[in-house]
Protein backbone atom coordinates (compact mmCIF):
# COMPACT_ATOMS: atom_id res chain seq x y z
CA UNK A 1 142.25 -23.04 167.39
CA UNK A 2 143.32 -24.87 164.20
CA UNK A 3 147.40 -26.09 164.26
CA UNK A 4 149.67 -24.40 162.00
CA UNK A 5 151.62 -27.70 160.68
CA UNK A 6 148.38 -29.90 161.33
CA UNK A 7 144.59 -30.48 160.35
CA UNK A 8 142.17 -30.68 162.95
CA UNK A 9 141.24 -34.28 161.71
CA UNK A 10 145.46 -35.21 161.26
CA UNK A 11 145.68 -34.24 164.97
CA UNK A 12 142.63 -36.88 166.08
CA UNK A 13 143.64 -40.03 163.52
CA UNK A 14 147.64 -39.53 164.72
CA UNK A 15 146.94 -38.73 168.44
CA UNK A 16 144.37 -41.60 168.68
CA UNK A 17 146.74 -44.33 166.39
CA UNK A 18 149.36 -43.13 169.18
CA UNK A 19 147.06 -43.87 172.45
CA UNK A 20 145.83 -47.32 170.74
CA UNK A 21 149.25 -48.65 170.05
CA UNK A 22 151.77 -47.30 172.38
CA UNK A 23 149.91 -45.36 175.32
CA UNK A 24 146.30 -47.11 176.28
CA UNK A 25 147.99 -50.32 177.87
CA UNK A 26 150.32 -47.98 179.97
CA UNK A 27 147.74 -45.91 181.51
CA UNK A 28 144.13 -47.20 181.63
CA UNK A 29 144.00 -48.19 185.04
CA UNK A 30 141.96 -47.60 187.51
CA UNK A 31 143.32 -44.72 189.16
CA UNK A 32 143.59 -42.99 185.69
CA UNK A 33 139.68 -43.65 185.17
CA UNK A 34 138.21 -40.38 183.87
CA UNK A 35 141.28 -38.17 184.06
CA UNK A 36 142.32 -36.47 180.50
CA UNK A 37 145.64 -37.54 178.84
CA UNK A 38 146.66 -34.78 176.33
CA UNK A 39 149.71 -36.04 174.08
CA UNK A 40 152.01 -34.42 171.70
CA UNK A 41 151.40 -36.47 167.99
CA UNK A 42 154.93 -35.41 167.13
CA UNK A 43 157.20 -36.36 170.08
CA UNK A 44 154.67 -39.11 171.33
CA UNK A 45 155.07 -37.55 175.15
CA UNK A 46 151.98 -37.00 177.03
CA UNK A 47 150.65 -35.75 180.29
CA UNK A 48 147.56 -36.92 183.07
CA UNK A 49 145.56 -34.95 184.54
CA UNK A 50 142.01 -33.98 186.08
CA UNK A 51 142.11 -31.06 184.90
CA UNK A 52 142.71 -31.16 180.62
CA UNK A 53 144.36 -27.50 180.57
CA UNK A 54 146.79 -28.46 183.15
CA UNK A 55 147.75 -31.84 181.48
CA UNK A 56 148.11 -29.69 177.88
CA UNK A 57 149.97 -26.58 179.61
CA UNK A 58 152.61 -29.39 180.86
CA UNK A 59 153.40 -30.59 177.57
CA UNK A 60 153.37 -27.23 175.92
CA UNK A 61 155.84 -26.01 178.56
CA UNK A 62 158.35 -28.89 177.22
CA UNK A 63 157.39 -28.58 173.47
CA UNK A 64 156.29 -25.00 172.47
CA UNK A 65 154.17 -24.95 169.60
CA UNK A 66 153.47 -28.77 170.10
CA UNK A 67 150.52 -29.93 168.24
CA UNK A 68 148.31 -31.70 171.08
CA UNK A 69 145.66 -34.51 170.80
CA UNK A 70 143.28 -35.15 174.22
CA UNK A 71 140.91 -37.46 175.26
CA UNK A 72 139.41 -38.84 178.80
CA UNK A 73 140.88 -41.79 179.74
CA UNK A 74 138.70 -45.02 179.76
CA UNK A 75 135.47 -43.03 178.05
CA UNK A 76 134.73 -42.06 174.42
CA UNK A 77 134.78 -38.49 174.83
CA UNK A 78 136.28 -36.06 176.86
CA UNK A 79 132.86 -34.06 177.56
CA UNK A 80 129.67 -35.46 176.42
CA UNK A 81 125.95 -35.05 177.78
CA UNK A 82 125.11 -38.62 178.17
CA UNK A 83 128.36 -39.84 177.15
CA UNK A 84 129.27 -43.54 178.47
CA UNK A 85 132.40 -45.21 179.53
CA UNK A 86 134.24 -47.51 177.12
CA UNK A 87 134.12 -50.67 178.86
CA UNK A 88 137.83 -51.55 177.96
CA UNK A 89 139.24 -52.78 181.27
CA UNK A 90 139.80 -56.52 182.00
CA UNK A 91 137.98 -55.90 185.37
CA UNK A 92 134.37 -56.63 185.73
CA UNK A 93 134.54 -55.50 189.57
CA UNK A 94 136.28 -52.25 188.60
CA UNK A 95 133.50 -51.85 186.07
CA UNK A 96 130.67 -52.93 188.27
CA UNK A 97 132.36 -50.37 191.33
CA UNK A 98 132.57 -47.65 188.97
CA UNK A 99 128.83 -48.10 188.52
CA UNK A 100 127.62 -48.81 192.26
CA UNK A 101 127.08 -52.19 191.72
CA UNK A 102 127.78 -54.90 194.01
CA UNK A 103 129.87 -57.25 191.85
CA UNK A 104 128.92 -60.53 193.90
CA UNK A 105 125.70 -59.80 194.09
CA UNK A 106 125.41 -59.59 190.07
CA UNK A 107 127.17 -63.19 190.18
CA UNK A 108 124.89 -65.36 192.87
CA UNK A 109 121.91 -63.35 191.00
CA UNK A 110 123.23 -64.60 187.76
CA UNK A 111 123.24 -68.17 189.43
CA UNK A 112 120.14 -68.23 190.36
């Protein structure tokens, strides 16, 4: 449902600028993997949550009429069919878990 104040494609490039800059560093970790932050362009507040509509039903509750930008935390969309994680984090374990991989295994392989 398109914004009143807001394009669709306003919403994205402010709401993304916002997680880049002020919000990523706070919240990708690792028990935010794959949970949806939705966050208000205007006011810069945002909510987590497995579940997106909770997470945007938060925010709307404290700013009605709030123009909201989500995405899934640590991945490059928040639904995708065959989507892939954004390998962002500074943890090659957390990324190797995440994937079923025994880390040290990877490493005395890699010696070999």
């Amino acid at each position: 449902m398109p914004h009143s104040r807001y394009s669709s494609e306003e919403i994205a490039r402010r709401g993304e600028q916002l997680y880049e800059n002020k919000i990523r560093k706070q919240v990708e970790l690792e028990e935010n993997m794959g949970k949806v932050i939705s966050i208000d362009i205007e006011t810069g507040d945002y909510e987590i949550d497995d579940d997106p509509l909770s997470a945007g039903r938060r925010l709307q509750a404290k700013h009605a009429g709030a123009a909201l930008y989500g995405k899934r935390i640590g991945y490059n969309a928040v639904y995708s069919l065959g989507g892939s994680r954004k390998y962002r984090c500074t943890s090659p374990q957390l990324v190797f878990r995440e994937q079923g991989i025994d880390f040290d295994k990877v490493i005395v392989e890699l010696q070999l």
